[in-house]
N, C-alpha and C. Protein backbone atom coordinates (compact mmCIF):
# COMPACT_ATOMS: atom_id res chain seq x y z
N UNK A 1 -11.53 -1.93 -21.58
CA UNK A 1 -10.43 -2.61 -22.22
C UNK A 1 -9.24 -2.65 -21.26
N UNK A 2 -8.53 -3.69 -21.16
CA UNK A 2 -7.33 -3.92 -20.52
C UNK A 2 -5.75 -4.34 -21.15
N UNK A 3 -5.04 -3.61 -21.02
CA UNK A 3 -3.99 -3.33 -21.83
C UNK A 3 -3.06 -5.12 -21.31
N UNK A 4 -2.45 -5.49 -22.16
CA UNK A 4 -2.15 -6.55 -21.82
C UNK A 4 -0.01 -6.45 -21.68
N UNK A 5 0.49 -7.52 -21.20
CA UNK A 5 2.01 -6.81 -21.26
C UNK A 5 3.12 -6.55 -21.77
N UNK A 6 2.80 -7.31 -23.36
CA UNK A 6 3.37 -6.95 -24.33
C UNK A 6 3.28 -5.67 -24.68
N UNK A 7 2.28 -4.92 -24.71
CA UNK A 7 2.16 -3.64 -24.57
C UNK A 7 2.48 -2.73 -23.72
N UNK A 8 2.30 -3.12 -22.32
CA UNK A 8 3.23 -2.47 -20.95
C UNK A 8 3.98 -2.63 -21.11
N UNK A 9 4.88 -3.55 -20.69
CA UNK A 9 6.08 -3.97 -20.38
C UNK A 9 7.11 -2.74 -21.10
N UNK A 10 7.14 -2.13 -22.63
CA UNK A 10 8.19 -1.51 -22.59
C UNK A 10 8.35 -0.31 -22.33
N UNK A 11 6.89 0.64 -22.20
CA UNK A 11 6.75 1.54 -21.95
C UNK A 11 6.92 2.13 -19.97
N UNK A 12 6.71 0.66 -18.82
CA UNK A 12 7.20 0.60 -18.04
C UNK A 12 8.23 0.99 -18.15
N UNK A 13 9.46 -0.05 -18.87
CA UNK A 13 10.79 0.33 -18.84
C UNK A 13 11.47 1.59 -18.87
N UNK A 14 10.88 1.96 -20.27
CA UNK A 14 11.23 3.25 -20.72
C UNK A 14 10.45 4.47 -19.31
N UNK A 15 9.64 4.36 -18.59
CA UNK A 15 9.23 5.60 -17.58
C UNK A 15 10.58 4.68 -16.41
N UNK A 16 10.54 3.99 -16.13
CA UNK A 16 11.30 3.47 -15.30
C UNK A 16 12.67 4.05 -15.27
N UNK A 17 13.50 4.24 -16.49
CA UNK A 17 14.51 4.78 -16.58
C UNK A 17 14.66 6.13 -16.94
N UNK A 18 13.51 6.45 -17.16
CA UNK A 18 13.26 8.33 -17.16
C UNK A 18 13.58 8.64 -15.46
N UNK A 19 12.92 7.78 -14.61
CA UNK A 19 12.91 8.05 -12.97
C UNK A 19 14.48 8.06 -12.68
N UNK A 20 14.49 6.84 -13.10
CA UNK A 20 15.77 6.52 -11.99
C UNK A 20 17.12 5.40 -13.16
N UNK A 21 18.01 6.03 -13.76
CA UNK A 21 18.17 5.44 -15.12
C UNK A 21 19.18 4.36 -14.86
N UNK A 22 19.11 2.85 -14.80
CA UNK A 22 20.01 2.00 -14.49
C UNK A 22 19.10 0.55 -15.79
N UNK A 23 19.09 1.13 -16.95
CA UNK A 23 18.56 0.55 -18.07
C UNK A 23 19.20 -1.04 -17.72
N UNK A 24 20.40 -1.76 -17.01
CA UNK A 24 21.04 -2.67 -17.41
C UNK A 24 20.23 -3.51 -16.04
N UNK A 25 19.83 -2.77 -15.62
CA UNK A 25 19.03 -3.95 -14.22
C UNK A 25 17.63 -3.87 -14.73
N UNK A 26 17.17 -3.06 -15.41
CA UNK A 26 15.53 -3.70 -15.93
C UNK A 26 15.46 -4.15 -16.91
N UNK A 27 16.13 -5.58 -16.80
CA UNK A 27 16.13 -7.12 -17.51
C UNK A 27 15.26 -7.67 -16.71
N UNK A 28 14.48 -8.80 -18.01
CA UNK A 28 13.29 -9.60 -16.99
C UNK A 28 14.08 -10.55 -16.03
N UNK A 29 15.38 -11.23 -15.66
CA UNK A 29 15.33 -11.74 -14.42
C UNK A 29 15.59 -11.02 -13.56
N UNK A 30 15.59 -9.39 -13.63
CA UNK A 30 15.35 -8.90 -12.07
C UNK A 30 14.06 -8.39 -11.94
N UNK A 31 13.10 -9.04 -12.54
CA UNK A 31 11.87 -8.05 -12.46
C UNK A 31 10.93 -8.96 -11.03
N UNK A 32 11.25 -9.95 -10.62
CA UNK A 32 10.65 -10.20 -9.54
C UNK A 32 11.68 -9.58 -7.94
N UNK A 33 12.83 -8.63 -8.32
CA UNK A 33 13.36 -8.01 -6.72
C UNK A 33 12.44 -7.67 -6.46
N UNK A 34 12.74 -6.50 -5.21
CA UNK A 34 12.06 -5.73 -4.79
C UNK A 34 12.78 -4.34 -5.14
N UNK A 35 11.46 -3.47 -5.61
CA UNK A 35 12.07 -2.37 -6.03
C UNK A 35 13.01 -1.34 -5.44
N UNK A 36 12.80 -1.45 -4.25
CA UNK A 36 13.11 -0.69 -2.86
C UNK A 36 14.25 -1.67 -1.92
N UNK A 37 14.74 -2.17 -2.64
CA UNK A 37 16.05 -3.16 -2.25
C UNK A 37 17.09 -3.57 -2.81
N UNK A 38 17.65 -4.31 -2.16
CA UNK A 38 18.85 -5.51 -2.97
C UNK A 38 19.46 -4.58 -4.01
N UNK A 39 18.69 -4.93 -5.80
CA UNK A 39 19.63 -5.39 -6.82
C UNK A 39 19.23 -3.56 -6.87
N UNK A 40 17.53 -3.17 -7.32
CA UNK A 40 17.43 -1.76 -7.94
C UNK A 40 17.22 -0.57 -6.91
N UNK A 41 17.19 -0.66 -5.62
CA UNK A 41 17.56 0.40 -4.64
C UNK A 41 16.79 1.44 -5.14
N UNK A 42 15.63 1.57 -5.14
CA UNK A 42 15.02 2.62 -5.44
C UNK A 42 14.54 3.51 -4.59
N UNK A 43 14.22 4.58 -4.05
CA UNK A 43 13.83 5.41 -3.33
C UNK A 43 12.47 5.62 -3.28
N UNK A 44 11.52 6.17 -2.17
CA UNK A 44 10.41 6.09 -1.76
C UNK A 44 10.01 6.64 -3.02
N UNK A 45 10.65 8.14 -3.17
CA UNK A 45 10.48 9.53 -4.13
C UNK A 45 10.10 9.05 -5.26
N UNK A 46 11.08 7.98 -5.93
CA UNK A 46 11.10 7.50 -7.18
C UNK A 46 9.78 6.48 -7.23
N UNK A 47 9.10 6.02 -6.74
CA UNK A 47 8.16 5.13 -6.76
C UNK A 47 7.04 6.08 -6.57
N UNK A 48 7.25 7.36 -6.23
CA UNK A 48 5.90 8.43 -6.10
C UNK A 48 5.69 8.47 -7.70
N UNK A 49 7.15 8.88 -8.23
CA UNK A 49 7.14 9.29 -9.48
C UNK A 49 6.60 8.50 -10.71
N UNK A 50 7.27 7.27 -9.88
CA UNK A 50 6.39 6.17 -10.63
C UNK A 50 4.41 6.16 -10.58
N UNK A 51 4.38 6.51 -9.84
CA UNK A 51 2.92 6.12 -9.89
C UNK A 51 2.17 7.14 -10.85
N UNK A 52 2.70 8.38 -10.36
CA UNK A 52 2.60 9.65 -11.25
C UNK A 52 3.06 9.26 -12.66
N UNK A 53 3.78 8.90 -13.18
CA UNK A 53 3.92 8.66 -14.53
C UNK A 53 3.16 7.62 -14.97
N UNK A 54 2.69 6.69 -14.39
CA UNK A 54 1.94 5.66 -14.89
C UNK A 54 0.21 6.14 -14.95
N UNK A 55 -0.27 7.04 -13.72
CA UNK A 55 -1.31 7.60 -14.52
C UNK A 55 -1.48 8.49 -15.40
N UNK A 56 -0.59 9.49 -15.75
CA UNK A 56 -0.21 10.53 -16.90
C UNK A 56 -0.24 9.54 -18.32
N UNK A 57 0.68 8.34 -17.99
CA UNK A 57 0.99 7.19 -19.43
C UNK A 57 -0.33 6.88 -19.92
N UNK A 58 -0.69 5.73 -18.79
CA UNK A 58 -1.92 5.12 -19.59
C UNK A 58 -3.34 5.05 -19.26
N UNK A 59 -3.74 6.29 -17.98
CA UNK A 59 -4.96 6.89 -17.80
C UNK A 59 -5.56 6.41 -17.19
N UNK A 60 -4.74 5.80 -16.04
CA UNK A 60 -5.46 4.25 -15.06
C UNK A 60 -5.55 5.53 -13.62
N UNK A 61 -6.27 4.60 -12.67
CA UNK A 61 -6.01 5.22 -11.13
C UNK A 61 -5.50 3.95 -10.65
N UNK A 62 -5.34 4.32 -9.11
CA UNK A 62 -5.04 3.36 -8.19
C UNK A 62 -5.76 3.72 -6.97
N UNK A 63 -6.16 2.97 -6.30
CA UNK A 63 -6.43 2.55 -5.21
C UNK A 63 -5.58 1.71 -4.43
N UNK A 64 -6.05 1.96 -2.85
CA UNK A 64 -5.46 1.75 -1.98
C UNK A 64 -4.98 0.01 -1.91
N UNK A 65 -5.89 -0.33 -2.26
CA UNK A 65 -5.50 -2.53 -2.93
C UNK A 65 -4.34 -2.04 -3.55
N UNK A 66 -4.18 -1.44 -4.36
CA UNK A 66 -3.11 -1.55 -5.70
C UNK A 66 -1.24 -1.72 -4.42
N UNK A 67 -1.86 -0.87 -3.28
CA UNK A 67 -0.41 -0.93 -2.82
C UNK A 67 -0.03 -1.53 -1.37
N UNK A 68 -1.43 -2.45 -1.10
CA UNK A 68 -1.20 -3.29 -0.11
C UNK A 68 -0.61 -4.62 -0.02
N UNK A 69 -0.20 -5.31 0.62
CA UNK A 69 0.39 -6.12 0.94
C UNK A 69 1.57 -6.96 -0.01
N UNK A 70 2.15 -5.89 0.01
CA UNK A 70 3.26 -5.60 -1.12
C UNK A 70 2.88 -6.15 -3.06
N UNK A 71 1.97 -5.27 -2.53
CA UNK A 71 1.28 -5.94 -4.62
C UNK A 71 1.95 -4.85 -5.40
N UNK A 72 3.16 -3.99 -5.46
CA UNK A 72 3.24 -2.82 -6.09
C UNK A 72 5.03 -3.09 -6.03
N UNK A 73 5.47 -3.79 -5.59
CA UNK A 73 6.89 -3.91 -4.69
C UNK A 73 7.61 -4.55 -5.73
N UNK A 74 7.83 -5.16 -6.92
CA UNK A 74 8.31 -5.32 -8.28
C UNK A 74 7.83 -5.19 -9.33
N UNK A 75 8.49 -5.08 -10.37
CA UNK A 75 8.20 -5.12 -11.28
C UNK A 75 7.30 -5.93 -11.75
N UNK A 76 7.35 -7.40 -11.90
CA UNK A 76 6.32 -7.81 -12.18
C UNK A 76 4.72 -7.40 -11.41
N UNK A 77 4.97 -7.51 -10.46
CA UNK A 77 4.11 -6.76 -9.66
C UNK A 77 3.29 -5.54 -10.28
N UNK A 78 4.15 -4.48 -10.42
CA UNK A 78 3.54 -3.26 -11.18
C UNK A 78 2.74 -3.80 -12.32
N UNK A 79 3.33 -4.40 -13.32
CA UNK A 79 2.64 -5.10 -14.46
C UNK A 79 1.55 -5.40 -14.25
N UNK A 80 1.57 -6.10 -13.39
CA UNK A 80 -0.15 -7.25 -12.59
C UNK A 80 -0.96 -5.88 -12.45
N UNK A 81 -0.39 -4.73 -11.56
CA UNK A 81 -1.71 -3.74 -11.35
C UNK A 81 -1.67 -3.27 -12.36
N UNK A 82 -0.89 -2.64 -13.18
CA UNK A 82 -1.14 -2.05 -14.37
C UNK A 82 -2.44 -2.98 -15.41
N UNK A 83 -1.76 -4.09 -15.83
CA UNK A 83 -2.98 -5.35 -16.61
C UNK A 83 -4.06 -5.43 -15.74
N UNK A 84 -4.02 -5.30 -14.86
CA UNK A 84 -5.81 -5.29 -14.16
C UNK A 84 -6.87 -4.07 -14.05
N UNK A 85 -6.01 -3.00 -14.76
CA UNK A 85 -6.66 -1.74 -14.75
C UNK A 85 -7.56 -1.70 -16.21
N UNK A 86 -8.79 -1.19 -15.79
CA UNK A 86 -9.59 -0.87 -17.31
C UNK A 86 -9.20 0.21 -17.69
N UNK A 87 -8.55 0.28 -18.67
CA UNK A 87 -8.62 1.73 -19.62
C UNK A 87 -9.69 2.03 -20.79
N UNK A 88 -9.66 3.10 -20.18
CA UNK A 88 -11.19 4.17 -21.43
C UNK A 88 -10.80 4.87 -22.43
């Protein structure tokens, strides 16, 4: 089964601002920055944490695809690997 993003999407948010709490920039028109730039300046650390909370959340892994050629680098982004993961 694959979780779709009406269902992600808020629980992203909500780990998102457990990390790093700037609730007023994770509005959907900044969800295509880059996480690690510009508008949400995020730190390497905080994107560890991220990954760590997202398999604790919803019981997915990742692989090494998940964070190549910048497929992991926004938000929407995250979404896409998150919705492509089978959950059991």
């Amino acid at each position: 089964m694959k979780l779709n993003r009406q269902e992600v999407t808020p629980k992203l948010i909500e780990i998102m601002n457990n990390i790093n709490c700037q609730p007023e920039l994770y509005v959907e028109e900044n969800y295509d920055f880059s996480l690690t730039g510009g508008v949400l300046q995020w730190s390497e650390y905080d994107l560890i944490f991220l990954v760590m909370e997202l398999i604790e959340e919803f019981g997915i892994t990742f692989d090494k695809a998940d964070f190549e050629n910048y497929r992991f680098n926004t938000i929407n982004n995250v979404l896409d690997v998150i919705c492509s993961k089978e959950i059991t």
